[in-house]
N, C-alpha and C. Protein backbone atom coordinates (compact mmCIF):
# COMPACT_ATOMS: atom_id res chain seq x y z
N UNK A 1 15.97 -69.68 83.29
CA UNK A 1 16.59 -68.50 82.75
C UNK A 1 17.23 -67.72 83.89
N UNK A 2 18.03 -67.60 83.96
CA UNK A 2 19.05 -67.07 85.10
C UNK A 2 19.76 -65.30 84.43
N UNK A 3 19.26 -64.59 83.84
CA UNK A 3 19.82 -63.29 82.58
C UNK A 3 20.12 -62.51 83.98
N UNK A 4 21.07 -61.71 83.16
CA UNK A 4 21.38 -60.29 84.18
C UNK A 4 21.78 -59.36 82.90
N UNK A 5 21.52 -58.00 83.35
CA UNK A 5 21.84 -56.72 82.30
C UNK A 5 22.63 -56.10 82.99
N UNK A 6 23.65 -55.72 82.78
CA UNK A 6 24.78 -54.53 83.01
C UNK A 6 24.62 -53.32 81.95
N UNK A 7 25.05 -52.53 82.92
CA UNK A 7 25.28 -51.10 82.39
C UNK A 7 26.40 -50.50 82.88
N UNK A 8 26.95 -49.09 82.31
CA UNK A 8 28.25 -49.05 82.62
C UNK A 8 28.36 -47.85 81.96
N UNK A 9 29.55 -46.74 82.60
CA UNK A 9 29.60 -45.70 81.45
C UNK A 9 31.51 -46.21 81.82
N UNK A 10 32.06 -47.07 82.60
CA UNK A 10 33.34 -46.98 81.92
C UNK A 10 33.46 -48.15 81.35
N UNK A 11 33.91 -48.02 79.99
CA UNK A 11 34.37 -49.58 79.41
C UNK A 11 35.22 -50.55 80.07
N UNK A 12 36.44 -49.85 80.74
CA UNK A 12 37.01 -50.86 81.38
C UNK A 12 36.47 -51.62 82.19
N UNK A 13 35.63 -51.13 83.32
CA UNK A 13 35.36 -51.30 84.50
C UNK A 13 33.99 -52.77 84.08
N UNK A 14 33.48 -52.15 82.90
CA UNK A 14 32.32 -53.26 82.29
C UNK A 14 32.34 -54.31 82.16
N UNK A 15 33.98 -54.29 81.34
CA UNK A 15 35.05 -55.22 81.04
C UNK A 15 35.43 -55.84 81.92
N UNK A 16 36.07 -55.56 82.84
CA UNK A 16 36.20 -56.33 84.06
C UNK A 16 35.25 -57.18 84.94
N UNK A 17 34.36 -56.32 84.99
CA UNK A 17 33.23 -57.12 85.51
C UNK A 17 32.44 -58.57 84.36
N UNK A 18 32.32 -57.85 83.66
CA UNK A 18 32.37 -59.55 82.55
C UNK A 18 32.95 -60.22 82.83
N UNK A 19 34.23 -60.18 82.64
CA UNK A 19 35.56 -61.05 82.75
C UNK A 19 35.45 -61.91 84.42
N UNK A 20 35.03 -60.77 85.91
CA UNK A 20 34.99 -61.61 86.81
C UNK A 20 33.98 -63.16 86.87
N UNK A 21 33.15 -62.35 85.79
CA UNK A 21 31.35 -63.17 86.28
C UNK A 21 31.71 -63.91 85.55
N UNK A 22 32.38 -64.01 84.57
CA UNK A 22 32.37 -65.50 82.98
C UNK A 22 33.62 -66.00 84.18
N UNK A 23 34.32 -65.95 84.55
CA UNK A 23 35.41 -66.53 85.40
C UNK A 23 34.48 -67.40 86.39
N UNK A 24 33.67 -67.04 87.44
CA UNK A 24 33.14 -67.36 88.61
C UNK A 24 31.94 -67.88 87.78
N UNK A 25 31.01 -67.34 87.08
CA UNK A 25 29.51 -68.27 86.64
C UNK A 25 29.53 -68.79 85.67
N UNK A 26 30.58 -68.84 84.75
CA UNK A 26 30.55 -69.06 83.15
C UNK A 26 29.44 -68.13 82.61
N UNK A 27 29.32 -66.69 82.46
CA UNK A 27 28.03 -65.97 81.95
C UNK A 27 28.83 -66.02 80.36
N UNK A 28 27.67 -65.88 79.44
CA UNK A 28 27.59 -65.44 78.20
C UNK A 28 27.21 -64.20 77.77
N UNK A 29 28.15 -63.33 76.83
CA UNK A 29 27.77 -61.90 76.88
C UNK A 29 26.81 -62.30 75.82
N UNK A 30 25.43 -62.03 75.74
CA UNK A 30 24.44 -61.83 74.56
C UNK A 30 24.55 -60.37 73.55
N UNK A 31 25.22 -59.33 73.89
CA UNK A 31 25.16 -58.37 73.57
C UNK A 31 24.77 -57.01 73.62
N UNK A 32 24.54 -55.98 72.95
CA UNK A 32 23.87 -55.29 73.15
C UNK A 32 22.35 -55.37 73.70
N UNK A 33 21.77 -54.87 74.67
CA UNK A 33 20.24 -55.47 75.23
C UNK A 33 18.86 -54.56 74.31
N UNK A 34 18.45 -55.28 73.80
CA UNK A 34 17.25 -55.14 72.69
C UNK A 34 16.03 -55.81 73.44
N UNK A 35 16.21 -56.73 74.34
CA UNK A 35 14.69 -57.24 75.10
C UNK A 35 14.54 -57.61 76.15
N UNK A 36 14.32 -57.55 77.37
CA UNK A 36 14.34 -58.18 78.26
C UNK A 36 13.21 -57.90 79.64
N UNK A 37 13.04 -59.30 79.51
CA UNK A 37 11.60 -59.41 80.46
C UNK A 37 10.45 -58.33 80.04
N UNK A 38 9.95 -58.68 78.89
CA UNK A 38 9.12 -57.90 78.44
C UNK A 38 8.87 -56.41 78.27
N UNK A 39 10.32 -55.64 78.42
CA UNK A 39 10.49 -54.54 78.17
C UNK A 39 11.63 -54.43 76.73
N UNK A 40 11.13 -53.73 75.59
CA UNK A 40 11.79 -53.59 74.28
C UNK A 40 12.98 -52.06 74.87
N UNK A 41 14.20 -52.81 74.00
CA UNK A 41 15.30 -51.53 74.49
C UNK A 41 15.40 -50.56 73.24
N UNK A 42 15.60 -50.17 72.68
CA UNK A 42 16.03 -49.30 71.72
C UNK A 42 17.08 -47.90 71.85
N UNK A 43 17.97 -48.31 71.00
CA UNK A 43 19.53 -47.40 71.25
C UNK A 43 19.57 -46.42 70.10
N UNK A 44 19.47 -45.15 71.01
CA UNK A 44 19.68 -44.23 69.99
C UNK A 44 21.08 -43.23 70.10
N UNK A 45 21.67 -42.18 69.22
CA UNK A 45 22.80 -41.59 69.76
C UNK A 45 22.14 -40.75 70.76
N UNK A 46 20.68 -40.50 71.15
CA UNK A 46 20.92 -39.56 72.49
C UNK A 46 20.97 -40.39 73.83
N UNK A 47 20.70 -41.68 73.79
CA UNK A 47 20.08 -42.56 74.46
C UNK A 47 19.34 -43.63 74.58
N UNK A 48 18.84 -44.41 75.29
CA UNK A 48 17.83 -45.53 75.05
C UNK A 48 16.50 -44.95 75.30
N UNK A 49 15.27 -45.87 74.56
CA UNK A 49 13.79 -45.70 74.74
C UNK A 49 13.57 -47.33 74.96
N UNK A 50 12.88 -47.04 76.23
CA UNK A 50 12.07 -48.57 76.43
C UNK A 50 10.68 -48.49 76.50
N UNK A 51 10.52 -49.42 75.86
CA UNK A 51 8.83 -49.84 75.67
C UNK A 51 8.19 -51.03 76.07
N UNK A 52 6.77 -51.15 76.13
CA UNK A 52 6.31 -52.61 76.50
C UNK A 52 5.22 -52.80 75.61
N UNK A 53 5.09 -52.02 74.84
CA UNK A 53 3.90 -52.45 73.52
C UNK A 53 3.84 -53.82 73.68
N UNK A 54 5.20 -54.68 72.81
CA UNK A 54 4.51 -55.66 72.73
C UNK A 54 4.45 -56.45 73.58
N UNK A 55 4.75 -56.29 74.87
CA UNK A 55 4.28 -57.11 75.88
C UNK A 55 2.80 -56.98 76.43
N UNK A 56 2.53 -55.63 75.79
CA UNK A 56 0.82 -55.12 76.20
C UNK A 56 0.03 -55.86 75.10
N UNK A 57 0.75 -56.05 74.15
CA UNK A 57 0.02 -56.69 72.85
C UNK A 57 -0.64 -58.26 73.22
N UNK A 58 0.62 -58.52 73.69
CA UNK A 58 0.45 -60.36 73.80
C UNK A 58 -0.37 -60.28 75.03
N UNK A 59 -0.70 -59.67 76.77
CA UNK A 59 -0.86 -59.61 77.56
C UNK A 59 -3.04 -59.50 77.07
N UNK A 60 -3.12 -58.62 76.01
CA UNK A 60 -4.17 -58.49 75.55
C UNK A 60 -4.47 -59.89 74.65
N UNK A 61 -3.96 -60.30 73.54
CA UNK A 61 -4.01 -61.17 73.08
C UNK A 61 -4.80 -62.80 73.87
N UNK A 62 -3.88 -62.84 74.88
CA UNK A 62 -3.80 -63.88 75.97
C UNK A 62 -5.09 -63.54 76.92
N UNK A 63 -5.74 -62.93 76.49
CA UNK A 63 -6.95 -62.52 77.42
C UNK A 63 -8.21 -62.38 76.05
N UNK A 64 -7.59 -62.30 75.19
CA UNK A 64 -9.00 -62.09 74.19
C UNK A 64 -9.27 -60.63 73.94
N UNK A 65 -8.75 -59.72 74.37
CA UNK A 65 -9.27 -58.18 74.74
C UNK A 65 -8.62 -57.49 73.32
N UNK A 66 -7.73 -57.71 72.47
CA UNK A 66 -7.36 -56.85 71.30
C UNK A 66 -8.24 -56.23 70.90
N UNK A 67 -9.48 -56.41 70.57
CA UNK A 67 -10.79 -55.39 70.42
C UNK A 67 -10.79 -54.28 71.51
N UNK A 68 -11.11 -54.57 72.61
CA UNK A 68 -11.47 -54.12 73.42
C UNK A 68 -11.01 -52.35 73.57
N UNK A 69 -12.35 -51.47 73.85
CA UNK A 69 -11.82 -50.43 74.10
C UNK A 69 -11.42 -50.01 76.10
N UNK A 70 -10.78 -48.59 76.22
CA UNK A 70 -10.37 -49.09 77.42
C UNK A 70 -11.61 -47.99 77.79
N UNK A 71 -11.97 -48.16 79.60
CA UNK A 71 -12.79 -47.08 79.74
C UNK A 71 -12.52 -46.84 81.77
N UNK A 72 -12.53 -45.98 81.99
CA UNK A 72 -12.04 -45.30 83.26
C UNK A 72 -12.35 -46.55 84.32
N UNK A 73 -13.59 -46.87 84.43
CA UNK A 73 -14.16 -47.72 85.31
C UNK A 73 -14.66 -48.94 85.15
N UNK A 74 -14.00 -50.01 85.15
CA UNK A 74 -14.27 -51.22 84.57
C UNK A 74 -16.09 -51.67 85.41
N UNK A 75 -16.84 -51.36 86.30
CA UNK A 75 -17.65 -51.45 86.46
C UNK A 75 -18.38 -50.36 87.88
N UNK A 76 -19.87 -49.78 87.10
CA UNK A 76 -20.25 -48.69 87.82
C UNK A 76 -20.03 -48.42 89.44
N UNK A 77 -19.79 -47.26 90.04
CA UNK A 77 -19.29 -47.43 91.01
C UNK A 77 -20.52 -47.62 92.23
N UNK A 78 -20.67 -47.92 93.24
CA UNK A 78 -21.27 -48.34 94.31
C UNK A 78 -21.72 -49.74 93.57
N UNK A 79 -21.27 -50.14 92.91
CA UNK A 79 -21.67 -51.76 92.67
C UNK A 79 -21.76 -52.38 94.03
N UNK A 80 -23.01 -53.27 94.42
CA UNK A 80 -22.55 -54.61 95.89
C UNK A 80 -22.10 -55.68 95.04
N UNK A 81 -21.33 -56.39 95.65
CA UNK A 81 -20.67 -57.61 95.37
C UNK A 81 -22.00 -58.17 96.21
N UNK A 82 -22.38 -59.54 95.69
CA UNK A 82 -23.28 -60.91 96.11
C UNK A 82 -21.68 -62.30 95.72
N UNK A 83 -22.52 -62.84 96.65
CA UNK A 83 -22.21 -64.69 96.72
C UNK A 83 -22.53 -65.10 95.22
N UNK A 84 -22.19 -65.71 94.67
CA UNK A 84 -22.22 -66.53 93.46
C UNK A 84 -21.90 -67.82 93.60
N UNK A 85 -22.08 -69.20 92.11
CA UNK A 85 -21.77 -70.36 92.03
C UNK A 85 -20.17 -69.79 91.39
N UNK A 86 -19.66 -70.98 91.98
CA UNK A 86 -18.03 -71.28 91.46
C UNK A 86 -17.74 -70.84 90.19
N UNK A 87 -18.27 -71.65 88.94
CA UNK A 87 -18.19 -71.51 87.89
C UNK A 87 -18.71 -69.49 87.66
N UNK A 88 -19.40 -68.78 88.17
CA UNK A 88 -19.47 -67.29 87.80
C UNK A 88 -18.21 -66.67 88.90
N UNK A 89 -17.51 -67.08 90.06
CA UNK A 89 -17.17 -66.80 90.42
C UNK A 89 -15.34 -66.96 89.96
N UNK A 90 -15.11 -68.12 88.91
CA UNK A 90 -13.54 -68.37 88.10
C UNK A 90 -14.38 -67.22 86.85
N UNK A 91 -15.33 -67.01 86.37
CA UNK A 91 -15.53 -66.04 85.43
C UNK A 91 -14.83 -64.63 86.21
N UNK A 92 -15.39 -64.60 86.87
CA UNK A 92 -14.64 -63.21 87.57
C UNK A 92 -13.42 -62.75 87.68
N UNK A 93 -12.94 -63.87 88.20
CA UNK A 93 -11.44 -64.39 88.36
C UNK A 93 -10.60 -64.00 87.54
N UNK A 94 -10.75 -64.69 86.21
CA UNK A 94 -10.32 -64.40 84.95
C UNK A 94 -10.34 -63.27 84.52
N UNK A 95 -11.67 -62.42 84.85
CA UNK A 95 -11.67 -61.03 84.29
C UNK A 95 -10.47 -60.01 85.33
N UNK A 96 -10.62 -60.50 86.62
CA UNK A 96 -9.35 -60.13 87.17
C UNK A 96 -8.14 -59.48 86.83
N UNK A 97 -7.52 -61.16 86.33
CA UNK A 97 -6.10 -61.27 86.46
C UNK A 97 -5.46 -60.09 85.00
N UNK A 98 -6.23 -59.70 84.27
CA UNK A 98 -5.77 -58.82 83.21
C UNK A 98 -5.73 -57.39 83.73
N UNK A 99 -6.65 -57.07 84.59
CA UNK A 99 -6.24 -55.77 85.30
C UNK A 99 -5.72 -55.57 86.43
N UNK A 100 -5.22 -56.64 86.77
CA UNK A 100 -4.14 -56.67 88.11
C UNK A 100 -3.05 -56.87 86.98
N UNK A 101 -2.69 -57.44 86.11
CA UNK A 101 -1.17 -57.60 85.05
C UNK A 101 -1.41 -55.41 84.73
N UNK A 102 -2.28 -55.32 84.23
CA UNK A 102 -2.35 -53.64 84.02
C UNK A 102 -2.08 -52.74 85.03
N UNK A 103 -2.65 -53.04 85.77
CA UNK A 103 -2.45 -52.30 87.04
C UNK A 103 -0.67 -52.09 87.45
N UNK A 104 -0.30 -53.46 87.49
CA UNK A 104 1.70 -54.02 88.16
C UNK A 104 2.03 -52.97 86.48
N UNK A 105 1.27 -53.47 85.98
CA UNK A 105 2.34 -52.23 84.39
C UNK A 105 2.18 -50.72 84.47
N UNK A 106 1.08 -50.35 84.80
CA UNK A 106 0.97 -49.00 84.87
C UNK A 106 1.86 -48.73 86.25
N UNK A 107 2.19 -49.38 87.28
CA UNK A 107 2.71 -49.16 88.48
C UNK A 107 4.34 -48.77 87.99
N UNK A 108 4.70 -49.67 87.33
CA UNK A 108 6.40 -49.98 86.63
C UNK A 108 6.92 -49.04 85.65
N UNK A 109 5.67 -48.56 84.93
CA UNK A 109 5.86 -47.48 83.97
C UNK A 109 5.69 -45.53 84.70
N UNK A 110 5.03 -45.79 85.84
CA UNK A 110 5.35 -44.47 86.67
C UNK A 110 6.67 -44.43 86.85
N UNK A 111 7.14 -45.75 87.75
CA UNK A 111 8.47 -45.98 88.96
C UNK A 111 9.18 -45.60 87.78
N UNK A 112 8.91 -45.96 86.25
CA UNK A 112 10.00 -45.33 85.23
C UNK A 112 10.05 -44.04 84.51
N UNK A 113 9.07 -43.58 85.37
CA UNK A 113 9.12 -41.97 84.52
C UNK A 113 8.42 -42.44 83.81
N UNK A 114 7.94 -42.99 83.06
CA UNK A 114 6.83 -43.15 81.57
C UNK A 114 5.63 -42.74 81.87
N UNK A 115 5.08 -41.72 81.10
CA UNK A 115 3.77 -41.09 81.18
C UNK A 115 3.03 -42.04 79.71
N UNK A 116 2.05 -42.57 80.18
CA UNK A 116 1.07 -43.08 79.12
C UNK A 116 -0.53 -41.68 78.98
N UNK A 117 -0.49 -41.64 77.56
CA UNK A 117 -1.11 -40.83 77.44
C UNK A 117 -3.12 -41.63 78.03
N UNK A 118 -3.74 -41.16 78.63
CA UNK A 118 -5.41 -42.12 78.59
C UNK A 118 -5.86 -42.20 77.84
């Protein structure tokens, strides 16, 4: 997947730039942008609203967690970490990688101005 999004407030200039890139890359205009890379677009007359619901949806889904409630501290604080066998230690792992994906989202949704309510 090779996508790029343009934006533009002069039509011509938009225009042109299409016209160079379909000349030089063969690009395809898809259209108005409604999705991309897991951010939903939505066009209104004051402006756009972007969202990632359902990328938070599936991100939960893909982890088993749709139940799940959320809570400040995923585990009490002064916890010691110990040595473990492999197999408790890919358990861990796994529990990981869903709040490091949360973490890079809550990071992306500051850098965008988006306040999530806790």
């Amino acid at each position: 997947m090779d996508d790029i999004v343009l934006t533009g407030i002069s039509l011509e200039e938009f225009s042109a730039l299409k016209t160079v890139l379909h000349n030089d890359f063969g690009i395809k205009d898809l259209g108005v942008l409604k999705f991309f890379m897991g951010v939903e677009v939505a066009h209104f007359a004051q402006g756009i609203s972007i969202c990632q619901k359902q990328y938070c949806l599936d991100l939960l889904a893909n982890f088993g967690m749709l139940g799940c409630k959320p809570v400040n501290t995923p585990s009490k604080p002064g916890t010691h970490l110990v040595a473990c066998s492999s197999a408790e230690a890919e358990y861990y792992r796994v529990l990981a990688t869903p709040s490091c994906e949360f973490q890079q989202l809550k990071f992306l949704l500051d850098d965008l101005h988006v306040h999530c309510s806790k």
